[in-house]
PDB file of N, CA and C in Angstrom:
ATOM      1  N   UNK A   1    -152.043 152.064 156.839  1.00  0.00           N
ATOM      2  CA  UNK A   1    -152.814 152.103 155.605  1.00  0.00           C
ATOM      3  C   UNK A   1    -154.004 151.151 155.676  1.00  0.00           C
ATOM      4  N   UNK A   2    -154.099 150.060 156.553  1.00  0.00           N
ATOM      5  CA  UNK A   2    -155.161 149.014 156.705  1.00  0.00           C
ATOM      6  C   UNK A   2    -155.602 149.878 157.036  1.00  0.00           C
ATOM      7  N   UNK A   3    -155.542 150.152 158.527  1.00  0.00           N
ATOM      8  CA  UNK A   3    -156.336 150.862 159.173  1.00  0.00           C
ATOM      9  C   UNK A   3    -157.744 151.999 158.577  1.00  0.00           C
ATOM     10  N   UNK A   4    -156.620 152.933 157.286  1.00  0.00           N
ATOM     11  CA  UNK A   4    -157.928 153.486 156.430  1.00  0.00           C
ATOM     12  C   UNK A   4    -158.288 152.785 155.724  1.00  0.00           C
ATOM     13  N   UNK A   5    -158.111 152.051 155.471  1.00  0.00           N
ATOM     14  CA  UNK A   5    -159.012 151.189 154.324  1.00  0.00           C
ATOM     15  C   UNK A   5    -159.905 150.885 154.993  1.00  0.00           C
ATOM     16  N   UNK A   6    -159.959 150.147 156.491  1.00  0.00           N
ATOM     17  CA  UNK A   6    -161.119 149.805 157.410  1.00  0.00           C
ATOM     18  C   UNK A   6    -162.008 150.733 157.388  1.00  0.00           C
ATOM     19  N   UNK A   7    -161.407 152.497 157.922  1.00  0.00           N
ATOM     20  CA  UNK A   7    -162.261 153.142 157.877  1.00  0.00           C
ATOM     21  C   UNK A   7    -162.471 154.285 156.979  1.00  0.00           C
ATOM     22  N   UNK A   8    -162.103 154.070 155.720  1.00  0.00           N
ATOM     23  CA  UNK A   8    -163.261 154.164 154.792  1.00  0.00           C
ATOM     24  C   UNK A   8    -164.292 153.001 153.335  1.00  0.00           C
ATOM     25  N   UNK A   9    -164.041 152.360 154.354  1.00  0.00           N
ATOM     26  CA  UNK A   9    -165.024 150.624 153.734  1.00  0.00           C
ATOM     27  C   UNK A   9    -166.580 151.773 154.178  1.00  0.00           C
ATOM     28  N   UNK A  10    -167.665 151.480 153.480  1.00  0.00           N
ATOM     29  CA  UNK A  10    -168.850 151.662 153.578  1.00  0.00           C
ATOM     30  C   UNK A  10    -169.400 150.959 154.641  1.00  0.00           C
ATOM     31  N   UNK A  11    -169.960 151.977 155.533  1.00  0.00           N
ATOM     32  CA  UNK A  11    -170.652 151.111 156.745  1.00  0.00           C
ATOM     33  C   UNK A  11    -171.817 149.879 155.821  1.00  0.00           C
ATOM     34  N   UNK A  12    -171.899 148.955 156.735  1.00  0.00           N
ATOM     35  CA  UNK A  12    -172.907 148.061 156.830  1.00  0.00           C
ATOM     36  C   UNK A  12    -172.789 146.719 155.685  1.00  0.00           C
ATOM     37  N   UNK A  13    -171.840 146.549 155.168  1.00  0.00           N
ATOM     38  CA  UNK A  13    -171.016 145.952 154.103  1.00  0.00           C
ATOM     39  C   UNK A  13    -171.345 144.230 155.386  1.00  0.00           C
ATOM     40  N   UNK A  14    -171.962 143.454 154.556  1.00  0.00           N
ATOM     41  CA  UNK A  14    -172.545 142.180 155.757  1.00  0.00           C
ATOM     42  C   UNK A  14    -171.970 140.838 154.693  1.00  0.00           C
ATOM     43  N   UNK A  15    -170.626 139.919 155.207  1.00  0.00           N
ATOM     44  CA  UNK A  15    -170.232 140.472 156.551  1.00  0.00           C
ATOM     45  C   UNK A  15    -169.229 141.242 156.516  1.00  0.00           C
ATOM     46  N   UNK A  16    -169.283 142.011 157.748  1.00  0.00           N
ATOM     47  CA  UNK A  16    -167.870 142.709 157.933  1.00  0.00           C
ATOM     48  C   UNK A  16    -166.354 142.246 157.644  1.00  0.00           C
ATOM     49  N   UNK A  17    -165.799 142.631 156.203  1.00  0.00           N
ATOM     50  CA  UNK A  17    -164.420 142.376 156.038  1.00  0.00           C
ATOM     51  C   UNK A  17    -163.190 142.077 156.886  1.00  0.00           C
ATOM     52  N   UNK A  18    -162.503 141.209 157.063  1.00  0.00           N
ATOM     53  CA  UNK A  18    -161.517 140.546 157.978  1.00  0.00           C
ATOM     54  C   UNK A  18    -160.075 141.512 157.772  1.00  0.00           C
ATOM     55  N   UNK A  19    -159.516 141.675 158.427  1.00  0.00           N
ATOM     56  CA  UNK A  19    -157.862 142.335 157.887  1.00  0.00           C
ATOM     57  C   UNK A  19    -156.971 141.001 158.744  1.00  0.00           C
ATOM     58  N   UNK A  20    -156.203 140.887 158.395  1.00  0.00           N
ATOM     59  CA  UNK A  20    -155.075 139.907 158.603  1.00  0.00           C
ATOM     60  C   UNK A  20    -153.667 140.591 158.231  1.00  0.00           C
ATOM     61  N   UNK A  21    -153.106 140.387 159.362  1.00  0.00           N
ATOM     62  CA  UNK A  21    -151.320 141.005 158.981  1.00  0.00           C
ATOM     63  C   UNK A  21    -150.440 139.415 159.319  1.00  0.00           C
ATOM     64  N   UNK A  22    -149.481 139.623 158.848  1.00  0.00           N
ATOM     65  CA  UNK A  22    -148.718 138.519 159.050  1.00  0.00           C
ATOM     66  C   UNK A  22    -147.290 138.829 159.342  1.00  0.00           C
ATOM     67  N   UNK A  23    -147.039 138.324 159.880  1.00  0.00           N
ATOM     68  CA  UNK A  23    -145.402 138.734 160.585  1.00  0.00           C
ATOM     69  C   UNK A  23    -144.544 137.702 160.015  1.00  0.00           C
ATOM     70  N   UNK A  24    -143.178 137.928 159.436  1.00  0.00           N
ATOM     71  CA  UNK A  24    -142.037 137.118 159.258  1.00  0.00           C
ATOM     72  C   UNK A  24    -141.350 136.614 159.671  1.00  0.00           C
ATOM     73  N   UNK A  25    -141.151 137.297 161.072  1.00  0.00           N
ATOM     74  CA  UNK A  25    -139.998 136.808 162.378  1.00  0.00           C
ATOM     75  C   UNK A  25    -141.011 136.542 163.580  1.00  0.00           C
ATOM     76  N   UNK A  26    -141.404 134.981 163.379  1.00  0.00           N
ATOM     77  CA  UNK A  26    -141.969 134.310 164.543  1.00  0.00           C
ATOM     78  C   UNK A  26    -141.078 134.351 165.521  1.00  0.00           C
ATOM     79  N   UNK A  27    -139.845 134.430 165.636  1.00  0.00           N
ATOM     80  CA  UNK A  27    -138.770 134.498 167.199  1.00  0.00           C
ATOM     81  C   UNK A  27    -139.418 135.720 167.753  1.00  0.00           C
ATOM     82  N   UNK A  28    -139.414 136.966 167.006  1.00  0.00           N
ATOM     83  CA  UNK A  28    -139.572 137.760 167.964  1.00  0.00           C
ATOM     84  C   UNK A  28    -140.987 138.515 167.887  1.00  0.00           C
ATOM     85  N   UNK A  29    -142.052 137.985 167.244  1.00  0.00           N
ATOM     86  CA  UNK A  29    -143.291 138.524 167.025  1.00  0.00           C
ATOM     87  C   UNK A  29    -144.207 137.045 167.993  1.00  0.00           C
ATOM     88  N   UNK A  30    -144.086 136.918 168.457  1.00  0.00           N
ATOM     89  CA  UNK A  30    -144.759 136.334 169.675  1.00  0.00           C
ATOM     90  C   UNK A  30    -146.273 136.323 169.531  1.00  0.00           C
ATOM     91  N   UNK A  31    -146.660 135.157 170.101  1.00  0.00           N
ATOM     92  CA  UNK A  31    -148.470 135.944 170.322  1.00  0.00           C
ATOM     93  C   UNK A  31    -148.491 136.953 171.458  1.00  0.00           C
ATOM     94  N   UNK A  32    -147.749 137.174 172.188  1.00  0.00           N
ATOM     95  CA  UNK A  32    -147.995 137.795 173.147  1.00  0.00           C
ATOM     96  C   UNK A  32    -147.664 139.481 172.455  1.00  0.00           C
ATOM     97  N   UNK A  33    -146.677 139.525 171.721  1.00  0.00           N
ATOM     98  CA  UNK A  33    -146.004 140.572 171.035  1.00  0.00           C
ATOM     99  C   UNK A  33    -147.590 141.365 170.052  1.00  0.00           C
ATOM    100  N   UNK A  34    -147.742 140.164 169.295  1.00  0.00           N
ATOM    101  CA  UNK A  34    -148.803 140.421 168.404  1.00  0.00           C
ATOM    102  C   UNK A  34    -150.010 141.641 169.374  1.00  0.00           C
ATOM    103  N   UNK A  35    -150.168 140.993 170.112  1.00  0.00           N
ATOM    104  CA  UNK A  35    -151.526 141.031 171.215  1.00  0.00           C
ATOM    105  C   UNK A  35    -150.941 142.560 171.723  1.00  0.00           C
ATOM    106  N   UNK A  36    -150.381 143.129 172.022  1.00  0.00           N
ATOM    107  CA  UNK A  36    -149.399 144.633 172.517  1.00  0.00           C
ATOM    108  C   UNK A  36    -149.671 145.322 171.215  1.00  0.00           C
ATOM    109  N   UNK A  37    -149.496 144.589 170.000  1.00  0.00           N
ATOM    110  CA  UNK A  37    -149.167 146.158 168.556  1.00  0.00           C
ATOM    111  C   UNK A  37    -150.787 145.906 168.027  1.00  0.00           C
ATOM    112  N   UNK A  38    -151.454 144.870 168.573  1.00  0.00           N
ATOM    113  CA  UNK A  38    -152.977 145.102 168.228  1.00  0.00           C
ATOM    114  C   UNK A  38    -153.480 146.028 169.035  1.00  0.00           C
ATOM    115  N   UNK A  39    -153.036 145.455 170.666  1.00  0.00           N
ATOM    116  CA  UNK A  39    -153.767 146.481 171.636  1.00  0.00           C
ATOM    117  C   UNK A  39    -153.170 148.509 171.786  1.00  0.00           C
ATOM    118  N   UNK A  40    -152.127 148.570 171.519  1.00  0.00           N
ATOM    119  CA  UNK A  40    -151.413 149.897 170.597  1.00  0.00           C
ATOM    120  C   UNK A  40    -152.260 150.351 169.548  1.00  0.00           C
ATOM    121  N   UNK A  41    -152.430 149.973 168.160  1.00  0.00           N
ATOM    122  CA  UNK A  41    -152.802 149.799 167.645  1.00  0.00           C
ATOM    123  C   UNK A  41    -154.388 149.953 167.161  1.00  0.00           C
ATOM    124  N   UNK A  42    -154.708 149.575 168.583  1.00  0.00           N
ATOM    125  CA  UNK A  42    -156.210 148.933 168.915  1.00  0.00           C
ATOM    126  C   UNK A  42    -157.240 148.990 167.724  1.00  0.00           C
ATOM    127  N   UNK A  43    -156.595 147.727 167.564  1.00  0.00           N
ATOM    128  CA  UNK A  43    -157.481 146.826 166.348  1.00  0.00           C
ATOM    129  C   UNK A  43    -158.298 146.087 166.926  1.00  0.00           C
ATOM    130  N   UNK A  44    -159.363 146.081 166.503  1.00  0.00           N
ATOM    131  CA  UNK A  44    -160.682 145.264 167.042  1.00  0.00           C
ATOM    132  C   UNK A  44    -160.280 143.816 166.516  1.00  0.00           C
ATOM    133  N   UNK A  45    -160.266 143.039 167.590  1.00  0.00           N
ATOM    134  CA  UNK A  45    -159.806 141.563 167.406  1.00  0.00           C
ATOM    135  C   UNK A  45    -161.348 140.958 166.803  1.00  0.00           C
ATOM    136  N   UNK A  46    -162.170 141.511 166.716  1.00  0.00           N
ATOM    137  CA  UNK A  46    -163.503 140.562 166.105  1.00  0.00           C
ATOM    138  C   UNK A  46    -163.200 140.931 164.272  1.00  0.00           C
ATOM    139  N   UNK A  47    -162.136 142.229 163.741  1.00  0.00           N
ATOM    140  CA  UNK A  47    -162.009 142.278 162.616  1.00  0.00           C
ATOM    141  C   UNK A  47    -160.694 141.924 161.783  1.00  0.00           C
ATOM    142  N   UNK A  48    -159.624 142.219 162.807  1.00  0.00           N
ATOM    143  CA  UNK A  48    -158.126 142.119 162.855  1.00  0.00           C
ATOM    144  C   UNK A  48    -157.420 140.500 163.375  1.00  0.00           C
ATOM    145  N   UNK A  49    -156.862 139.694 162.418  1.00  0.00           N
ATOM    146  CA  UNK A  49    -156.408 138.608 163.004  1.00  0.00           C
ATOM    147  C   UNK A  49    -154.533 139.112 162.998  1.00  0.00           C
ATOM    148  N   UNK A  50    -153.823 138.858 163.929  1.00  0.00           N
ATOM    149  CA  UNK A  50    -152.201 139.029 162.941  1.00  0.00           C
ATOM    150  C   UNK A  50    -151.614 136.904 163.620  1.00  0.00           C
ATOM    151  N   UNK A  51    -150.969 136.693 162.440  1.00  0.00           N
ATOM    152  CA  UNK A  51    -150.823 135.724 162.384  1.00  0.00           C
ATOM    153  C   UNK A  51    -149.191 136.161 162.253  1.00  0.00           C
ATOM    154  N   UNK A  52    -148.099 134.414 162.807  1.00  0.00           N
ATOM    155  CA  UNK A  52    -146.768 134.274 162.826  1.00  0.00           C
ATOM    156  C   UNK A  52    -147.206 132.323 162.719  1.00  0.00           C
ATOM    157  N   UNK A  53    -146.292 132.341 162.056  1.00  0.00           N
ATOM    158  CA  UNK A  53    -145.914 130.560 161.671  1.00  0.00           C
ATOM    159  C   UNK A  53    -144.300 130.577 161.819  1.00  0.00           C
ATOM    160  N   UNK A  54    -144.551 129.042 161.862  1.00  0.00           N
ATOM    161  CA  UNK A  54    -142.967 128.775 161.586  1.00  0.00           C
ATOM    162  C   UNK A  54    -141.959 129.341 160.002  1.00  0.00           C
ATOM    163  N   UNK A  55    -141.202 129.375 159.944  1.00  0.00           N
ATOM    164  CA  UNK A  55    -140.321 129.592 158.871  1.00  0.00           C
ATOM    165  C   UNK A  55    -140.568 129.116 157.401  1.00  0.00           C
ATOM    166  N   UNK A  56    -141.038 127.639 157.620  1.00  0.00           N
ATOM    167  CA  UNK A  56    -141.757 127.325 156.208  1.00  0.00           C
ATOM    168  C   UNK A  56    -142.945 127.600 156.006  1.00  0.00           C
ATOM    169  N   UNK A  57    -144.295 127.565 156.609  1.00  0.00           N
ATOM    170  CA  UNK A  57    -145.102 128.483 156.643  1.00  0.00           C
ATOM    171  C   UNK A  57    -145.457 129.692 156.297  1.00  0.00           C
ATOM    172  N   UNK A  58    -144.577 130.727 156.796  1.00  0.00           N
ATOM    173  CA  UNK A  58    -144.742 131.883 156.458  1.00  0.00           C
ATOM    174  C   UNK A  58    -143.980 131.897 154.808  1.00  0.00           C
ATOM    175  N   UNK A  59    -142.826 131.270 154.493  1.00  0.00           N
ATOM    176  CA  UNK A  59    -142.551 131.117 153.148  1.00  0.00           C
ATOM    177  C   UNK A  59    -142.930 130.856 152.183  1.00  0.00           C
ATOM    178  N   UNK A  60    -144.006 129.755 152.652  1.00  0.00           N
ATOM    179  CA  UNK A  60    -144.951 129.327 151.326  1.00  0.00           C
ATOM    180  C   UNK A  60    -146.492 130.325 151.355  1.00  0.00           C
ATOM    181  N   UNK A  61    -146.897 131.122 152.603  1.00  0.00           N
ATOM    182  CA  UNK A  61    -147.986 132.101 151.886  1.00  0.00           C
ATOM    183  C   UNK A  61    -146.968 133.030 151.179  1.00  0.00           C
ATOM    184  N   UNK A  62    -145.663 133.577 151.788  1.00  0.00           N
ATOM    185  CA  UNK A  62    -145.198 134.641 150.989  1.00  0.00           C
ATOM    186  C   UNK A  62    -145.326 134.502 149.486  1.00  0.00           C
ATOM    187  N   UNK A  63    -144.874 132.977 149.119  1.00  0.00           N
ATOM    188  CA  UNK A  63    -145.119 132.924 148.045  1.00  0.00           C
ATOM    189  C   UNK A  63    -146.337 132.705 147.402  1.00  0.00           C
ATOM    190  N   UNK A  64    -147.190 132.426 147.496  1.00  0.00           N
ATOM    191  CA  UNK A  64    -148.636 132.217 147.424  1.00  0.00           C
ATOM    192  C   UNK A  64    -149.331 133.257 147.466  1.00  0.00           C
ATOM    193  N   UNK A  65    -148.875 134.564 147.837  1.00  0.00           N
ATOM    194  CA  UNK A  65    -149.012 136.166 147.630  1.00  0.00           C
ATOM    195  C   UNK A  65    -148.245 137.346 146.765  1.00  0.00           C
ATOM    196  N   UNK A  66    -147.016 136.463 146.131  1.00  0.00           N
ATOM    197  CA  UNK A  66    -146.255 136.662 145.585  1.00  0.00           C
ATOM    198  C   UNK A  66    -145.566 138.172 146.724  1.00  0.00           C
ATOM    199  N   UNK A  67    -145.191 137.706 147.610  1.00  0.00           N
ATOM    200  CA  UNK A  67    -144.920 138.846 148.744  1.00  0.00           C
ATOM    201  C   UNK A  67    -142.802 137.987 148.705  1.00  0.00           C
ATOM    202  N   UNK A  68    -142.415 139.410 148.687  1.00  0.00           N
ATOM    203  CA  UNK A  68    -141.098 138.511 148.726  1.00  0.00           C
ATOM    204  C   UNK A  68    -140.414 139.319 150.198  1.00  0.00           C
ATOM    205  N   UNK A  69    -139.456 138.820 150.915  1.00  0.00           N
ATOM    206  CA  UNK A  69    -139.120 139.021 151.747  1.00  0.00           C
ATOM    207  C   UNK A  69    -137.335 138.659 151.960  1.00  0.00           C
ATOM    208  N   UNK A  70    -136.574 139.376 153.088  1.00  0.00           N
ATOM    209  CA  UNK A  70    -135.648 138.965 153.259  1.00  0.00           C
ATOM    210  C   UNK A  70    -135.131 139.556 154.607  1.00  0.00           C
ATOM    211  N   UNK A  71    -134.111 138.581 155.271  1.00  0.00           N
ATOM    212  CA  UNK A  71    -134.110 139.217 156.863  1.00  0.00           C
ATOM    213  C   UNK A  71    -132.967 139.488 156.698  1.00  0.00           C
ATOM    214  N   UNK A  72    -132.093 140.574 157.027  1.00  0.00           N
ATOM    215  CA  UNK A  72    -131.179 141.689 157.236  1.00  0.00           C
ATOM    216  C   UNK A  72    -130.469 141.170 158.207  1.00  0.00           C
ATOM    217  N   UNK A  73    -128.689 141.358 158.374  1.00  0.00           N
ATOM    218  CA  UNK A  73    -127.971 140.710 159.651  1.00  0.00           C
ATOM    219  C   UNK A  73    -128.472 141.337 160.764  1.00  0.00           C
ATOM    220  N   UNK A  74    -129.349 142.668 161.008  1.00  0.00           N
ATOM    221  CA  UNK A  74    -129.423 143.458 161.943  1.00  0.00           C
ATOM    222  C   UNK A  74    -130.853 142.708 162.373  1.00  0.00           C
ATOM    223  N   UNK A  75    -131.792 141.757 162.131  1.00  0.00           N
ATOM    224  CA  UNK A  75    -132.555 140.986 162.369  1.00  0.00           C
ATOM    225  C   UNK A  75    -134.102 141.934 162.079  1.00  0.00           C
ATOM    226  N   UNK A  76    -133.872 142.926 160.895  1.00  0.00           N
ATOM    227  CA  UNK A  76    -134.834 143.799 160.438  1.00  0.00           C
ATOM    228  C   UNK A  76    -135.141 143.092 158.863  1.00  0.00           C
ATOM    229  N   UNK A  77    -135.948 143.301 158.397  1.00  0.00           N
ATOM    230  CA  UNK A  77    -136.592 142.585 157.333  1.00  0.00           C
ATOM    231  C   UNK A  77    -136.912 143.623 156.118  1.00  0.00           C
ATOM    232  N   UNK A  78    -136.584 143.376 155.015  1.00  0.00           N
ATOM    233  CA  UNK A  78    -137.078 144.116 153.746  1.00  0.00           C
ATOM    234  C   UNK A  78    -137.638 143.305 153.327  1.00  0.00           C
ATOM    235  N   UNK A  79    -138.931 144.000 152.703  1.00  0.00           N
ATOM    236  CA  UNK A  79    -139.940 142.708 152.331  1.00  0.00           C
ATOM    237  C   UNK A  79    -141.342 143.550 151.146  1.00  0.00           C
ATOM    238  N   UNK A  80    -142.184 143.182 150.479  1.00  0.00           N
ATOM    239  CA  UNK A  80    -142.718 143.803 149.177  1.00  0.00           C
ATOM    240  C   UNK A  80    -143.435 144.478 150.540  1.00  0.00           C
ATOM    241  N   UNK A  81    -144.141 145.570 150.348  1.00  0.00           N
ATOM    242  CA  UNK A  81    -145.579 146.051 150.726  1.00  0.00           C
ATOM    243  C   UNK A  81    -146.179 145.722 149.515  1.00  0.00           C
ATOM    244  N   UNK A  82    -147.730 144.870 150.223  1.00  0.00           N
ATOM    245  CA  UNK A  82    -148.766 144.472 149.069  1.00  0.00           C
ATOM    246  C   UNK A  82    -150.014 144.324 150.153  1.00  0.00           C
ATOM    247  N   UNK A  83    -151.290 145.052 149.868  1.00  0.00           N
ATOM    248  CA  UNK A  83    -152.207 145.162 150.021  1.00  0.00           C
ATOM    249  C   UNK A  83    -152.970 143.829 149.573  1.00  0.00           C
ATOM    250  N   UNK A  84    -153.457 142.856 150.069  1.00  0.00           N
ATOM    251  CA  UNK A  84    -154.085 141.793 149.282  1.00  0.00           C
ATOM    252  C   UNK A  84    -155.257 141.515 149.722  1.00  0.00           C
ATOM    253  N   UNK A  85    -156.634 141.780 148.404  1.00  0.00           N
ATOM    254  CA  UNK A  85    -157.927 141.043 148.958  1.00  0.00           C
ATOM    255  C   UNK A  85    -158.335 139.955 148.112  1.00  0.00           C
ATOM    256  N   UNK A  86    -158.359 139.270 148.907  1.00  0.00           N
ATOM    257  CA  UNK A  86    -158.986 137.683 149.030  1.00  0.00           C
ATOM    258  C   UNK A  86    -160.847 137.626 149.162  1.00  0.00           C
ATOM    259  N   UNK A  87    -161.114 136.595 148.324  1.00  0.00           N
ATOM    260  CA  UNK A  87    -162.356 136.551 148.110  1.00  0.00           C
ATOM    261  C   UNK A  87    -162.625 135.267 149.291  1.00  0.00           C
ATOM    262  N   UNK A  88    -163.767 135.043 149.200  1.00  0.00           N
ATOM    263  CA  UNK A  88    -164.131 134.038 150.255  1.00  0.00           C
ATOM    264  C   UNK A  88    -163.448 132.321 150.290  1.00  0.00           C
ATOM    265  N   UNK A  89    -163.260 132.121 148.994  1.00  0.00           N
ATOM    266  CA  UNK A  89    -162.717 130.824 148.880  1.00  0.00           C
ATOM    267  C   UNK A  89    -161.337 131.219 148.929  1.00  0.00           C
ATOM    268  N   UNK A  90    -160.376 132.397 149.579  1.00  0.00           N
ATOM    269  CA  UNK A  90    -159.242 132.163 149.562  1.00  0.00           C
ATOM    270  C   UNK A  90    -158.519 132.423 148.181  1.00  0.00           C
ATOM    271  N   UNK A  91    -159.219 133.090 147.197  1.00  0.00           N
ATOM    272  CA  UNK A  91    -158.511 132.916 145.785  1.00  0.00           C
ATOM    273  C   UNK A  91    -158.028 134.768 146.024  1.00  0.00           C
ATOM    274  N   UNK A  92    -156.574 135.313 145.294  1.00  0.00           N
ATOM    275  CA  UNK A  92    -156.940 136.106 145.257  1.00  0.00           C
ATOM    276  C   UNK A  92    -157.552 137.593 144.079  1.00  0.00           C
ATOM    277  N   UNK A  93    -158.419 138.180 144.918  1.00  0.00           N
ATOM    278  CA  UNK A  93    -159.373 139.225 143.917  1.00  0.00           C
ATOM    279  C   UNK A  93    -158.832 140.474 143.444  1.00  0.00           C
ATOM    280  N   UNK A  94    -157.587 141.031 144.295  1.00  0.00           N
ATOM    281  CA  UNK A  94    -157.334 142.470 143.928  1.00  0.00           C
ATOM    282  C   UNK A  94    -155.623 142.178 145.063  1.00  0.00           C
ATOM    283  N   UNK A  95    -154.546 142.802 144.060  1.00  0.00           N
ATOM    284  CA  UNK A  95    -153.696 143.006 144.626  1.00  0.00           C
ATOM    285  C   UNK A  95    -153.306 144.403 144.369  1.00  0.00           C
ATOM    286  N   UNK A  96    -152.821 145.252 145.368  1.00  0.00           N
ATOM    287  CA  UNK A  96    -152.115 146.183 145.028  1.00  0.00           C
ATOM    288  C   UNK A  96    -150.757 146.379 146.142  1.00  0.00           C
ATOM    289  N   UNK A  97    -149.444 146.155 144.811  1.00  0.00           N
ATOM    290  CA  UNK A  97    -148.431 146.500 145.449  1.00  0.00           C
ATOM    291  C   UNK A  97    -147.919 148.185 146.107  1.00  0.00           C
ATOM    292  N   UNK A  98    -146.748 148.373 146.800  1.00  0.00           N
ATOM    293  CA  UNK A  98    -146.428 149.375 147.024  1.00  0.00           C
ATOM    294  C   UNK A  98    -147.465 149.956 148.520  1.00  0.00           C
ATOM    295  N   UNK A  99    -147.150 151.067 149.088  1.00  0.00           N
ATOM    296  CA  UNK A  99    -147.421 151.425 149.884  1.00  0.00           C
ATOM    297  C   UNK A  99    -148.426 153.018 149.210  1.00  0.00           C
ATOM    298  N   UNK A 100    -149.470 153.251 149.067  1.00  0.00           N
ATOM    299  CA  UNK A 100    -150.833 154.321 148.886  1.00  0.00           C
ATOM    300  C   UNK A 100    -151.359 154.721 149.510  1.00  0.00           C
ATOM    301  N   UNK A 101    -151.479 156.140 150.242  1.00  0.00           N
ATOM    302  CA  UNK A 101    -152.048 156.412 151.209  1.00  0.00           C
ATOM    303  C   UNK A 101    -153.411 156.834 150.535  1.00  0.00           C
ATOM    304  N   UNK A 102    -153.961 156.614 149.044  1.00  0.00           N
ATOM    305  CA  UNK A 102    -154.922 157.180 148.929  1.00  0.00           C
ATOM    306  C   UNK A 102    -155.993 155.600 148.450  1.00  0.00           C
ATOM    307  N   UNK A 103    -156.821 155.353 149.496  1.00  0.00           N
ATOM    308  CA  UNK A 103    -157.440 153.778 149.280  1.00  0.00           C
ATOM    309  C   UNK A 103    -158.257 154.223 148.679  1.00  0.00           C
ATOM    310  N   UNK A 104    -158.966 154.938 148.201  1.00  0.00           N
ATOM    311  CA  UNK A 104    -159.700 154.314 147.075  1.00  0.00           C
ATOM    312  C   UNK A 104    -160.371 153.118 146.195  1.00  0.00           C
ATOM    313  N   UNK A 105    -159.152 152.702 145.489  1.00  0.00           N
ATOM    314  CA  UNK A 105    -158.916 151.881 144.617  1.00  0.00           C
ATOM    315  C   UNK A 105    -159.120 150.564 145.067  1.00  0.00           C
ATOM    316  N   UNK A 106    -158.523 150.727 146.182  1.00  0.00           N
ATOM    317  CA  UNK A 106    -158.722 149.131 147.000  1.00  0.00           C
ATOM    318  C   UNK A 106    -160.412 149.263 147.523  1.00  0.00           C
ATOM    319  N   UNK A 107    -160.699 150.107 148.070  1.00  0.00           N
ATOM    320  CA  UNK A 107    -161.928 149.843 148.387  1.00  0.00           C
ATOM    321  C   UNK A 107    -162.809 149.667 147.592  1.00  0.00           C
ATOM    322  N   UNK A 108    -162.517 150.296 146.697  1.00  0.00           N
ATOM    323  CA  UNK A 108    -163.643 150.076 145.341  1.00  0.00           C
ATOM    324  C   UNK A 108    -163.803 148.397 145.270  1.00  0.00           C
ATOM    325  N   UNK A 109    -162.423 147.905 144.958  1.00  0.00           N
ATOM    326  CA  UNK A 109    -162.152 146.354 144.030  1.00  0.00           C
ATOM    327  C   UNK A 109    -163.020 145.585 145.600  1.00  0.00           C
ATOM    328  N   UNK A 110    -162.554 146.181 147.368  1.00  0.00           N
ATOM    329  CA  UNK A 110    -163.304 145.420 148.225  1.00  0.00           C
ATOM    330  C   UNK A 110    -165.234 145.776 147.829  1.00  0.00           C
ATOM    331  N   UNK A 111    -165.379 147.000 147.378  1.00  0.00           N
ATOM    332  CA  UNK A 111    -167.104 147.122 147.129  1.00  0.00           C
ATOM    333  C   UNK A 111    -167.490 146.131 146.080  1.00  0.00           C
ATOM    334  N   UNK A 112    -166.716 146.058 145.220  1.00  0.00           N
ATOM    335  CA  UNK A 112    -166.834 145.235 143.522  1.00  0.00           C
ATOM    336  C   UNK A 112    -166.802 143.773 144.335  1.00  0.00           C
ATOM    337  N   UNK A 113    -165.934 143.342 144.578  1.00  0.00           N
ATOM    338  CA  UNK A 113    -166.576 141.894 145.615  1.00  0.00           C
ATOM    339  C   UNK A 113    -167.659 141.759 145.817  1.00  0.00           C
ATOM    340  N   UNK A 114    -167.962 142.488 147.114  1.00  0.00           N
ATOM    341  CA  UNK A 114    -169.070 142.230 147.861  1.00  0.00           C
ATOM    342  C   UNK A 114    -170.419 142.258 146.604  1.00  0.00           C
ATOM    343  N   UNK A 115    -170.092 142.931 145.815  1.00  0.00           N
ATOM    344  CA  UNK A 115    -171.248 143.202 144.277  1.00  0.00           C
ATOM    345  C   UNK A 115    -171.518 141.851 143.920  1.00  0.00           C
ATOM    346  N   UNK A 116    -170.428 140.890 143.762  1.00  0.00           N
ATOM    347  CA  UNK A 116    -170.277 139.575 143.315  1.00  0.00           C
ATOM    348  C   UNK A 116    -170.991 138.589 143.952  1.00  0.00           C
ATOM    349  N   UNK A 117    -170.966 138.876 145.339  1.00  0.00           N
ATOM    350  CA  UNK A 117    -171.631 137.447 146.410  1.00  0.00           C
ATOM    351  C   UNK A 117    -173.180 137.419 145.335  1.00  0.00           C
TER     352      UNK A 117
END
């Protein structure tokens, strides 16, 4: 679903919008791991960051995104899907929970930003 949102963002939008994923299970999401489901994936690393922290780390953005999460005995994770854009100082501008295959909405609230700078 990032992925369309990337591509249907309006070309030439300066600067080019960042995507960031974040992983929950630093044991087994590795940088090296990361670097394989980007290059799969193939997310342009000049637009795509995916980030893993330690355990408290990743707990306190979860909460700081209001993203809730929980790891399963089978070492699989249930956790919110939430779309989140962040304005430049880090505050955030537009959340949308749940999983939408129709972006729109998000892109709009990312065009309505960029309106703001």
């Amino acid at each position: 679903a990032m992925q369309q949102i990337e591509a249907d963002l309006p070309k030439g939008l300066a600067p080019a919008p960042d995507f960031v994923l974040v992983s929950f299970d630093a044991a087994h999401d590795t940088p090296q791991t990361l670097k394989a489901f980007a290059k799969l994936h193939r997310l342009d690393g000049k637009r795509w960051t995916l980030l893993h922290g330690d355990e408290n780390a990743v707990r306190e953005l979860a909460a700081a995104l209001d993203v809730s999460y929980r790891r399963n005995e089978d070492g699989t994770y249930d956790h919110t899907v939430a779309f989140i854009l962040l304005d430049a100082d880090g505050v955030i501008a537009y959340r949308q929970a749940g999983f939408r295959p129709d972006t729109k909405e998000f892109v709009a609230e990312v065009e309505k930003l960029y309106r703001k700078r």
